[in-house]
Structures are given as C-alpha cells and as structure tokens.
C-alpha atoms as a PDB file:
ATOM      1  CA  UNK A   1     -10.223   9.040  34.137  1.00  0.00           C
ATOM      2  CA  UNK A   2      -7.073   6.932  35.268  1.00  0.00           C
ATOM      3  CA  UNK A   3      -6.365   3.417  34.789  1.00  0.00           C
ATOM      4  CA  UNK A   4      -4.714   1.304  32.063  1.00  0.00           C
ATOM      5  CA  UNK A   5      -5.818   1.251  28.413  1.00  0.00           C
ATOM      6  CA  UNK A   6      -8.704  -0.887  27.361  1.00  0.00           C
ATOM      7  CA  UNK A   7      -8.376  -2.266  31.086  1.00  0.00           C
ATOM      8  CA  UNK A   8     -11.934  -3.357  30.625  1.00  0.00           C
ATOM      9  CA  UNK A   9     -12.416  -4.437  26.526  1.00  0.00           C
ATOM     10  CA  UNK A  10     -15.936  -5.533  24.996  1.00  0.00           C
ATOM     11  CA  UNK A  11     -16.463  -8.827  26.309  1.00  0.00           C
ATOM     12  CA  UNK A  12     -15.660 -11.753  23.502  1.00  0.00           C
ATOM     13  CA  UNK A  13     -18.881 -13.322  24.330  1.00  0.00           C
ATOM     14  CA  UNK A  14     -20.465 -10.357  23.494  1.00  0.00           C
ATOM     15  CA  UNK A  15     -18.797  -9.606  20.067  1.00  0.00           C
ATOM     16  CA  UNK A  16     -19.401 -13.519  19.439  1.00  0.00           C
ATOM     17  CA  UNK A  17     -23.004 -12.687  19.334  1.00  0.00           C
ATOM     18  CA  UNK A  18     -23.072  -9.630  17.357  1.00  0.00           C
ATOM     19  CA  UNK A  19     -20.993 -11.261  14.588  1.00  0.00           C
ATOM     20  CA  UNK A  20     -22.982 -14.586  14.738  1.00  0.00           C
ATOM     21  CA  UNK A  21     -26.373 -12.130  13.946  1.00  0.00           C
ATOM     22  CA  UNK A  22     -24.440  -9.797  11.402  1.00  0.00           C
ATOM     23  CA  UNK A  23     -22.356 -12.492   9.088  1.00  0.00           C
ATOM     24  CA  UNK A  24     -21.533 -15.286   8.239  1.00  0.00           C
ATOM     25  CA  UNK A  25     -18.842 -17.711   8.382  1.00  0.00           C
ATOM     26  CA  UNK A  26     -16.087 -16.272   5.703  1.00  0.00           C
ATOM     27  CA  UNK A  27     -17.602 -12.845   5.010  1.00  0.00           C
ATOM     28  CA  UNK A  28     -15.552  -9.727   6.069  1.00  0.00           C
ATOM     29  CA  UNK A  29     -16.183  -7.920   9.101  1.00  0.00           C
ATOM     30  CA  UNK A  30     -15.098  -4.071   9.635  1.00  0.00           C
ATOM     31  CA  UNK A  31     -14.031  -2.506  12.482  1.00  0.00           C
ATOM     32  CA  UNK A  32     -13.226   0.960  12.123  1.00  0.00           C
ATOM     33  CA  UNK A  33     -12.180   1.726  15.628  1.00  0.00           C
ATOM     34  CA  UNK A  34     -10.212  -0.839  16.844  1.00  0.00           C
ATOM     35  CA  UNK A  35      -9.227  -0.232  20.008  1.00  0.00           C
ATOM     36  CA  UNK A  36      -8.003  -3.491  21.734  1.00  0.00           C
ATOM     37  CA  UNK A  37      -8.432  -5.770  18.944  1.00  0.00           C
ATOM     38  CA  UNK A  38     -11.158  -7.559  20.624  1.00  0.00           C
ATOM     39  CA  UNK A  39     -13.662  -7.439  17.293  1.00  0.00           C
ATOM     40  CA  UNK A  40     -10.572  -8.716  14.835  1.00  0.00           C
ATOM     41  CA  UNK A  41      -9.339 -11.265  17.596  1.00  0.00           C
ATOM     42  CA  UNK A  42     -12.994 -13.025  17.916  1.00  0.00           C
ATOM     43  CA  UNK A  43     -13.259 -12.723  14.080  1.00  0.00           C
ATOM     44  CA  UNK A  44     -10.450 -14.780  14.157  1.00  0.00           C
ATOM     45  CA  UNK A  45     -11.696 -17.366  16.003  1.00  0.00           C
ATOM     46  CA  UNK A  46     -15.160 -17.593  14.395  1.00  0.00           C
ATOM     47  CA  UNK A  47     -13.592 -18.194  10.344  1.00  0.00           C
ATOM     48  CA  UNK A  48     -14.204 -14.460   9.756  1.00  0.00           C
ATOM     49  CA  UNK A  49     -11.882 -12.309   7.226  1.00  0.00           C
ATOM     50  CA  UNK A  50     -11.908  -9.052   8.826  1.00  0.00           C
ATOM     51  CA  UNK A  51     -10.482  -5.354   8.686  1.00  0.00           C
ATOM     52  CA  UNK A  52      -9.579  -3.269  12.202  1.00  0.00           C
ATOM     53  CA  UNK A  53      -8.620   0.628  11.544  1.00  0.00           C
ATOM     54  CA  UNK A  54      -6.756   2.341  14.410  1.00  0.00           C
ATOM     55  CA  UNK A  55      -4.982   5.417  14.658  1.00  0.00           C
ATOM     56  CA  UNK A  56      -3.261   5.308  18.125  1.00  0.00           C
ATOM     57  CA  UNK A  57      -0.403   3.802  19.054  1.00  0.00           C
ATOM     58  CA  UNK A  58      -1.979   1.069  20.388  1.00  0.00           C
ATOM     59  CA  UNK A  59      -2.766  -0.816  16.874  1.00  0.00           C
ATOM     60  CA  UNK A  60       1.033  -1.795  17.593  1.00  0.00           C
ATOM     61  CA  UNK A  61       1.383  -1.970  21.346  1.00  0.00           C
ATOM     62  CA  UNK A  62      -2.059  -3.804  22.064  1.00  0.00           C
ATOM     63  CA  UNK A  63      -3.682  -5.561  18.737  1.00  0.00           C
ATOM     64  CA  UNK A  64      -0.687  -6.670  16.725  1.00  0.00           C
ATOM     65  CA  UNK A  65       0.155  -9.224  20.307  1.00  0.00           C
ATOM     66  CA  UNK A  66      -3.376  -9.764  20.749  1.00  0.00           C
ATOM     67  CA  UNK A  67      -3.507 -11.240  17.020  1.00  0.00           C
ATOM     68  CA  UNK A  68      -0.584 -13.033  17.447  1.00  0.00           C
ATOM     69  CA  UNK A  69      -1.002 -14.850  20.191  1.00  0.00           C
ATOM     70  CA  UNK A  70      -4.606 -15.522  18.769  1.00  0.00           C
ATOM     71  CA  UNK A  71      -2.593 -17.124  15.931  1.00  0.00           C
ATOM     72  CA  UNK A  72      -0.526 -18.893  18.305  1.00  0.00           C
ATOM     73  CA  UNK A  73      -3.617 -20.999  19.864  1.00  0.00           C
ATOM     74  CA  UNK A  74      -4.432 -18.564  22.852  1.00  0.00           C
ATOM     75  CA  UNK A  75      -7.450 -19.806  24.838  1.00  0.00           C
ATOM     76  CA  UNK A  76      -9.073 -16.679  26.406  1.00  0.00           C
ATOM     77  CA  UNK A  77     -12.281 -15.456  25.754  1.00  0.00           C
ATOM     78  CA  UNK A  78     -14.503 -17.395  23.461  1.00  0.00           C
ATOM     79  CA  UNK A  79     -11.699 -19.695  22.356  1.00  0.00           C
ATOM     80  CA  UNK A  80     -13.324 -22.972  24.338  1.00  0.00           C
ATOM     81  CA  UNK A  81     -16.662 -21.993  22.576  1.00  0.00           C
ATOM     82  CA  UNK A  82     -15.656 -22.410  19.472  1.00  0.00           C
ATOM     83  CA  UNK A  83     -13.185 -24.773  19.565  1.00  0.00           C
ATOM     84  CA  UNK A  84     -10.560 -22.339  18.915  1.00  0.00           C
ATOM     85  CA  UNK A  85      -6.643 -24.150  18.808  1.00  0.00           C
ATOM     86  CA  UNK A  86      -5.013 -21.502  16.867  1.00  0.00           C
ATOM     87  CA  UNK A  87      -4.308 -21.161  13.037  1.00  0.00           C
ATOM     88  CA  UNK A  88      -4.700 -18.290  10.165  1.00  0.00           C
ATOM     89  CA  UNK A  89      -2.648 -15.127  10.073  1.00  0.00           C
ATOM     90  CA  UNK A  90      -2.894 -11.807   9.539  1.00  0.00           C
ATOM     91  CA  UNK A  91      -1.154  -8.498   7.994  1.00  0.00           C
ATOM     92  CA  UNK A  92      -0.330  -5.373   8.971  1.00  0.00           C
ATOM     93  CA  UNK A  93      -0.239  -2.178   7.478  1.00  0.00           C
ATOM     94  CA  UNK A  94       0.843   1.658   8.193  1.00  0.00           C
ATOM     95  CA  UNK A  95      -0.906   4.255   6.139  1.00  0.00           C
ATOM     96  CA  UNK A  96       1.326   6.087   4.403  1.00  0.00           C
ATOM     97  CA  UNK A  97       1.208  10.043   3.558  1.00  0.00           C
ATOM     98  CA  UNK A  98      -1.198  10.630   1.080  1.00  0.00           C
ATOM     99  CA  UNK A  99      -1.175  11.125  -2.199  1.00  0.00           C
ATOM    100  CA  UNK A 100      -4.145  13.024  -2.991  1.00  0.00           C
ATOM    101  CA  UNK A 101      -5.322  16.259  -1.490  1.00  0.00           C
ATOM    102  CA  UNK A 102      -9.199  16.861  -0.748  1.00  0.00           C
ATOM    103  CA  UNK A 103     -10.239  17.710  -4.575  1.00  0.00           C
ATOM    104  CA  UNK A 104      -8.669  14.643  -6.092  1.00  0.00           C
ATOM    105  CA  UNK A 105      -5.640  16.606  -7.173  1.00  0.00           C
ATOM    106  CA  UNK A 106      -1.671  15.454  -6.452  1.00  0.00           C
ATOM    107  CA  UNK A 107      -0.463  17.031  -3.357  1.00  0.00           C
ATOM    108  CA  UNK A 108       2.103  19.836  -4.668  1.00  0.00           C
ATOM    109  CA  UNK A 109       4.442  19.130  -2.055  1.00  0.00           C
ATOM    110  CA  UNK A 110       4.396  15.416  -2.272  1.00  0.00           C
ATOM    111  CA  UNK A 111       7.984  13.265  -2.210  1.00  0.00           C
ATOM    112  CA  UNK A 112       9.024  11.320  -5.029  1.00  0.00           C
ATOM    113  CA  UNK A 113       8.774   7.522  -3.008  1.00  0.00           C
ATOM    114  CA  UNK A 114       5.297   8.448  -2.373  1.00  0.00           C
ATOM    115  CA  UNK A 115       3.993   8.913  -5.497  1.00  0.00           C
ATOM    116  CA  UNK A 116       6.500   5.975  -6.392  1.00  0.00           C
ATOM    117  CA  UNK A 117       4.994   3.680  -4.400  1.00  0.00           C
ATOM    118  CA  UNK A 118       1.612   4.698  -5.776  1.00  0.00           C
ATOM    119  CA  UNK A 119       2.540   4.416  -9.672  1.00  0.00           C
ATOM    120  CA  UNK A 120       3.797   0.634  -8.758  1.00  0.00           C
ATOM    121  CA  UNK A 121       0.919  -0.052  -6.728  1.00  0.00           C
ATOM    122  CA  UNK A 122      -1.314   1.420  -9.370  1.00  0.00           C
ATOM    123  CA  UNK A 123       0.280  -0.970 -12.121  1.00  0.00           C
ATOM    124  CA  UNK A 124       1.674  -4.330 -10.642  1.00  0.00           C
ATOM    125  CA  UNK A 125      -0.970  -4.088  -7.542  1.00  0.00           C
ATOM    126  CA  UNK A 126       2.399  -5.088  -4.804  1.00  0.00           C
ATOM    127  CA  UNK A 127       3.647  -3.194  -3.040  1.00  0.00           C
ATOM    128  CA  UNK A 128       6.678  -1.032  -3.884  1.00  0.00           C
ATOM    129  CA  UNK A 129      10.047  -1.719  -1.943  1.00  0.00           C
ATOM    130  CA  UNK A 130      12.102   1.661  -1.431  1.00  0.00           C
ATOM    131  CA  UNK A 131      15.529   0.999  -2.520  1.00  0.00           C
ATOM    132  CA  UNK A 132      18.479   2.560  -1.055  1.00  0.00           C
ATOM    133  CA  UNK A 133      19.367   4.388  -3.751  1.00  0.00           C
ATOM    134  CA  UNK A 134      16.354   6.276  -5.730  1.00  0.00           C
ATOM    135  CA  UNK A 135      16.260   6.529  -8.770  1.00  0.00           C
ATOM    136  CA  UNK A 136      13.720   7.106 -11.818  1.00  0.00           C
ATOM    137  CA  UNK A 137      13.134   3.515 -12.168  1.00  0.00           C
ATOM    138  CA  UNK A 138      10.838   1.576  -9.860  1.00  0.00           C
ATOM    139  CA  UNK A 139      11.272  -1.373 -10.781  1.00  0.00           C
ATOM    140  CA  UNK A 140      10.785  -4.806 -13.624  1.00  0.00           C
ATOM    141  CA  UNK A 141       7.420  -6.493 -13.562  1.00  0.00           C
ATOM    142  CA  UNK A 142       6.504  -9.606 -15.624  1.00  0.00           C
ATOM    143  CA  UNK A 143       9.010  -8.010 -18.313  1.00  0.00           C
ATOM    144  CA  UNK A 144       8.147  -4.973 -18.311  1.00  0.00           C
ATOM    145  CA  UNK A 145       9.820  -1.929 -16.485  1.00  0.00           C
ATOM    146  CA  UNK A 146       8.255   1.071 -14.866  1.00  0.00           C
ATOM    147  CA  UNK A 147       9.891   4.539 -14.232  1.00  0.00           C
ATOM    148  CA  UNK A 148       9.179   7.775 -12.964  1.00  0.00           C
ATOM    149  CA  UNK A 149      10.168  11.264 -13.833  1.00  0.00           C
ATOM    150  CA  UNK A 150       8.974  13.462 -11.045  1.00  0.00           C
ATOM    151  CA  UNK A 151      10.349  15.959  -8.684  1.00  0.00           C
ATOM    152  CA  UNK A 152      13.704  16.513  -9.678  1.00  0.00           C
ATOM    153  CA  UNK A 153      14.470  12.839  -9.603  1.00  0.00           C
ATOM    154  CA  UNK A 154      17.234  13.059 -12.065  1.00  0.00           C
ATOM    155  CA  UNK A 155      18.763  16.257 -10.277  1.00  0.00           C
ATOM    156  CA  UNK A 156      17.326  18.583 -12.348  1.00  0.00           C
ATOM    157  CA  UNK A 157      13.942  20.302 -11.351  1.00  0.00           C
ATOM    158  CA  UNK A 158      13.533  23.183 -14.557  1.00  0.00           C
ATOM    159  CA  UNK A 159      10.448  23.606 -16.228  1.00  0.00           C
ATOM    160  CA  UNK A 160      11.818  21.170 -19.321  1.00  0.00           C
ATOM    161  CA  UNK A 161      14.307  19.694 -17.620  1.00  0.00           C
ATOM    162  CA  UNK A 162      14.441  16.362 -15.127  1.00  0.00           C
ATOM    163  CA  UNK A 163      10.902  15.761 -15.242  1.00  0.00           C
ATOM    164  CA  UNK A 164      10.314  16.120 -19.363  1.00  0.00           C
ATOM    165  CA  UNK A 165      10.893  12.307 -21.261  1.00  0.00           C
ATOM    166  CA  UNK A 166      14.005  13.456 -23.975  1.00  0.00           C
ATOM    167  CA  UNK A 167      15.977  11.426 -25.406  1.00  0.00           C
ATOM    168  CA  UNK A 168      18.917  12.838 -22.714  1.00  0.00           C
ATOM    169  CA  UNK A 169      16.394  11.510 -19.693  1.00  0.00           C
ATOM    170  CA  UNK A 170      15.384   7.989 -21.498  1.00  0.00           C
ATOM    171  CA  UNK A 171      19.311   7.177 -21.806  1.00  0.00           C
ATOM    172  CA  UNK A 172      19.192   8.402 -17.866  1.00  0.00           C
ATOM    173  CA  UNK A 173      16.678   5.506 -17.550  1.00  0.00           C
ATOM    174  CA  UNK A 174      17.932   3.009 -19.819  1.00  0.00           C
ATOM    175  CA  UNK A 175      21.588   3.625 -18.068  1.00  0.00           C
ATOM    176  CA  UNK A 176      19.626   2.604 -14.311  1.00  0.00           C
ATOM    177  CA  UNK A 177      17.811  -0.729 -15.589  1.00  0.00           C
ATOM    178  CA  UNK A 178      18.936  -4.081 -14.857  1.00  0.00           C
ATOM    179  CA  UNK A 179      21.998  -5.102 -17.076  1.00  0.00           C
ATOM    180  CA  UNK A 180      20.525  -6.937 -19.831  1.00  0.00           C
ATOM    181  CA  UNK A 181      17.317  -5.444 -19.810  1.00  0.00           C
ATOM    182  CA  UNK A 182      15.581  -4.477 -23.240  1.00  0.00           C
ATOM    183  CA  UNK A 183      11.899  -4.803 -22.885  1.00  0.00           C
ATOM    184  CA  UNK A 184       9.249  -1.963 -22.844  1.00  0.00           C
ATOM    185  CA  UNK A 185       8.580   0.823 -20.500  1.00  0.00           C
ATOM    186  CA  UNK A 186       6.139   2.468 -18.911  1.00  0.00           C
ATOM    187  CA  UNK A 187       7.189   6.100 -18.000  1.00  0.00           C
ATOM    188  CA  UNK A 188       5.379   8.630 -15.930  1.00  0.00           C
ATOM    189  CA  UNK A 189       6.327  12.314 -16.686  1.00  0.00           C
ATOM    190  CA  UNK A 190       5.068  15.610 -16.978  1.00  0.00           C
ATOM    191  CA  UNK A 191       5.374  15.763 -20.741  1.00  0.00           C
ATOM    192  CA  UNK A 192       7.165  13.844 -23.347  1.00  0.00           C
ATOM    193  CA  UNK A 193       9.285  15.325 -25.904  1.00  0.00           C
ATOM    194  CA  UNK A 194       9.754  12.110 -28.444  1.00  0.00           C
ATOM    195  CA  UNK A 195       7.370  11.579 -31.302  1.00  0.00           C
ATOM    196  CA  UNK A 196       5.065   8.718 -31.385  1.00  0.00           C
ATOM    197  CA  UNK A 197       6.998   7.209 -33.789  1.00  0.00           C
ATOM    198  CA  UNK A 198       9.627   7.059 -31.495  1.00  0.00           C
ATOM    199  CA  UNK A 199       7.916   5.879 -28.780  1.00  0.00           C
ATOM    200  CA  UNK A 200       6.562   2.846 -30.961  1.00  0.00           C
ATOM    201  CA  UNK A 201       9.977   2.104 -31.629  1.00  0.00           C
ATOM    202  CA  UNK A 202      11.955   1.851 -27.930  1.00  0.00           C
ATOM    203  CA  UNK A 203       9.025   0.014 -26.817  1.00  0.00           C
ATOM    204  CA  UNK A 204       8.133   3.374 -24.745  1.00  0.00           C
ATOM    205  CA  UNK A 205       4.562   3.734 -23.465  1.00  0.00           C
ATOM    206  CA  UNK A 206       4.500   6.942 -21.734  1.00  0.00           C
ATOM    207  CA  UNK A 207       1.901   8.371 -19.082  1.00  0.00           C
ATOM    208  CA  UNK A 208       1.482  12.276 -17.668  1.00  0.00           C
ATOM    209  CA  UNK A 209       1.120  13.420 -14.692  1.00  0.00           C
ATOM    210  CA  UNK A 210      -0.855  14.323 -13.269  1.00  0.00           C
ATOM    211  CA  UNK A 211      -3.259  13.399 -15.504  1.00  0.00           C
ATOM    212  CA  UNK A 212      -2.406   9.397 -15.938  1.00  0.00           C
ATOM    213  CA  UNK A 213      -2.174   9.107 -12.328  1.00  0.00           C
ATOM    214  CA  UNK A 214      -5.474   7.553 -11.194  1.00  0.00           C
ATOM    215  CA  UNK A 215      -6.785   8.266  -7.287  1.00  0.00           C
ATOM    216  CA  UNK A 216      -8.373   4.858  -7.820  1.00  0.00           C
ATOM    217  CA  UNK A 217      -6.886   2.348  -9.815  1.00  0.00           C
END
C-alpha cells in the first residue's frame, strides 16, 4: 500500500479514552509499538509518565518532533480538552548492542565500551560517557574510582596478561587516574593475582568477570 507514514494515526480522542479507563493521572503508561507517537503525545497531555518502544527510523523522524512540539504548547488533537498549554519533557534513548547473549552469558565478541558502559551503569546507575581516549578506567564516582580490565584494554590480550589485576596492570591504572587521586577502586578483571592482604591495603576491591557482572543490577 502507498501513501505517507502514519498518514492516518489513532485518533487522540480515541487514545484519551483508553487511557482515562486504563490509569490514572501520574501512573506509567507503555507503549511498545510506537509508531507515530500518538499514545506518548496524549500521555503527555493527560499528566501521564509514559514509555514508547520503536524500532524504525521513525522514533527519530516522527515521535521525537511530535514530543517536542507537544512540549512546546502544540494545540492539536485533544489539547483544547484538556486544557493542554504545553510543559514537561521527555528523554530519549538508543538501545545499545547488547551485552548478554540468550543464556545470560557475556557475548564473546563483545567491545570493551560496551561492557564499560554496563559496569558504570551497573555501579553509579548514570550513564557512562565514552571518552576519546579509552582506557581501563571508567571513571571517579562519589570518591571512588572504577576500572576495567577486559579485552586487551591495556594492549595486551594473553591468557595472564592485560586482562589479569598484577601489580604491573594496577600501576597501569593508578598511572590513568585523575592527578591527585588516592581513594579506593573497584576493578573488574578476569582474575586477580594480588593477595587479599594486598588488596585490603591499596584500597582495591576487585570483581571477575564474568562472574561479578550482573545481567540485572
């Protein structure tokens, strides 16, 4: 069939009433196929939180201006109705490649910002900003820093090599912390070849993967 995209979306009016019967005013509403936006736009409008899920292009050509200019005060639909003058935000996310294959397991071919972005996520619960240069240290959070020896990070991908804790890789990660820095660490690695003693003592508290690495956090 020819024609434009969602030339003819759900009605507002419509979507009005079937949110008015399913919620109330503050509780989340899901849509999991968003098409033209029409379910988060009237959500909007009516005090609802809400979630939209699309995988075509679309979620940025068609509902990211919808949403906006339902921000911005537009007066379409059901906006009269309900008094709608504009207000509220919203965010927008891309789902990134994921991290977990089908049994729960790491992905064998994942890349090292991936699972960055996970561990930091996992942790701080923010997001993760990929610097321009990587390296095996995400990042400082509330004094304490976070770093990650996977995938050859450190140029060296051996069995015992780049992704082991030694004392050779913790001076690698002391040497790329913020000047000044001396608080503890959290470490991700495959193994760890330092003693708990020595752990206790440079503040070290160090996690394997795969096995510290948690699908749900």
């Amino acid at each position: 069939m020819g024609g434009e995209p969602f030339g003819t979306p759900k009605p507002e009016a419509l979507m009005k009433q079937i949110i008015e019967i399913g919620s109330a005013s503050g509780d989340l509403v899901l849509d999991s196929f968003l098409g033209s936006g029409t379910t988060a736009a009237v959500a909007q409008k009516m005090g609802r939180r809400y979630i939209g899920i699309e995988m075509g292009d679309h979620a940025e050509t068609h509902c990211q201006p919808r949403l906006r200019k339902v921000v911005d005060g537009e007066q379409g639909g059901i906006s009269e109705a309900v008094n709608w003058k504009g207000g509220g935000g919203f965010r927008y996310y891309r789902l990134g490649a994921s991290v977990f294959d089908e049994t729960g397991q790491i992905r064998p071919d994942i890349e090292f910002p991936v699972l960055a972005a996970h561990v930091w996520f996992s942790e701080v619960r923010s997001p993760w900003s990929v610097p321009a240069t990587l390296s095996p240290v995400l990042g400082v959070h509330d004094g304490r820093a976070y770093a990650l020896l996977y995938n050859g990070i450190l140029g060296d991908k051996s069995v015992s090599g780049g992704n082991v804790l030694t004392r050779r890789t913790l001076t690698m990660i002391r040497d790329a912390l913020p000047d000044g820095f001396a608080g503890p660490i959290t470490v991700y690695g495959e193994r760890s070849a330092l003693s708990d003693a020595s752990l206790l003592r440079d503040q070290i508290t160090f996690k394997q993967t795969p096995y510290d690495v948690k699908a749900r956090a």
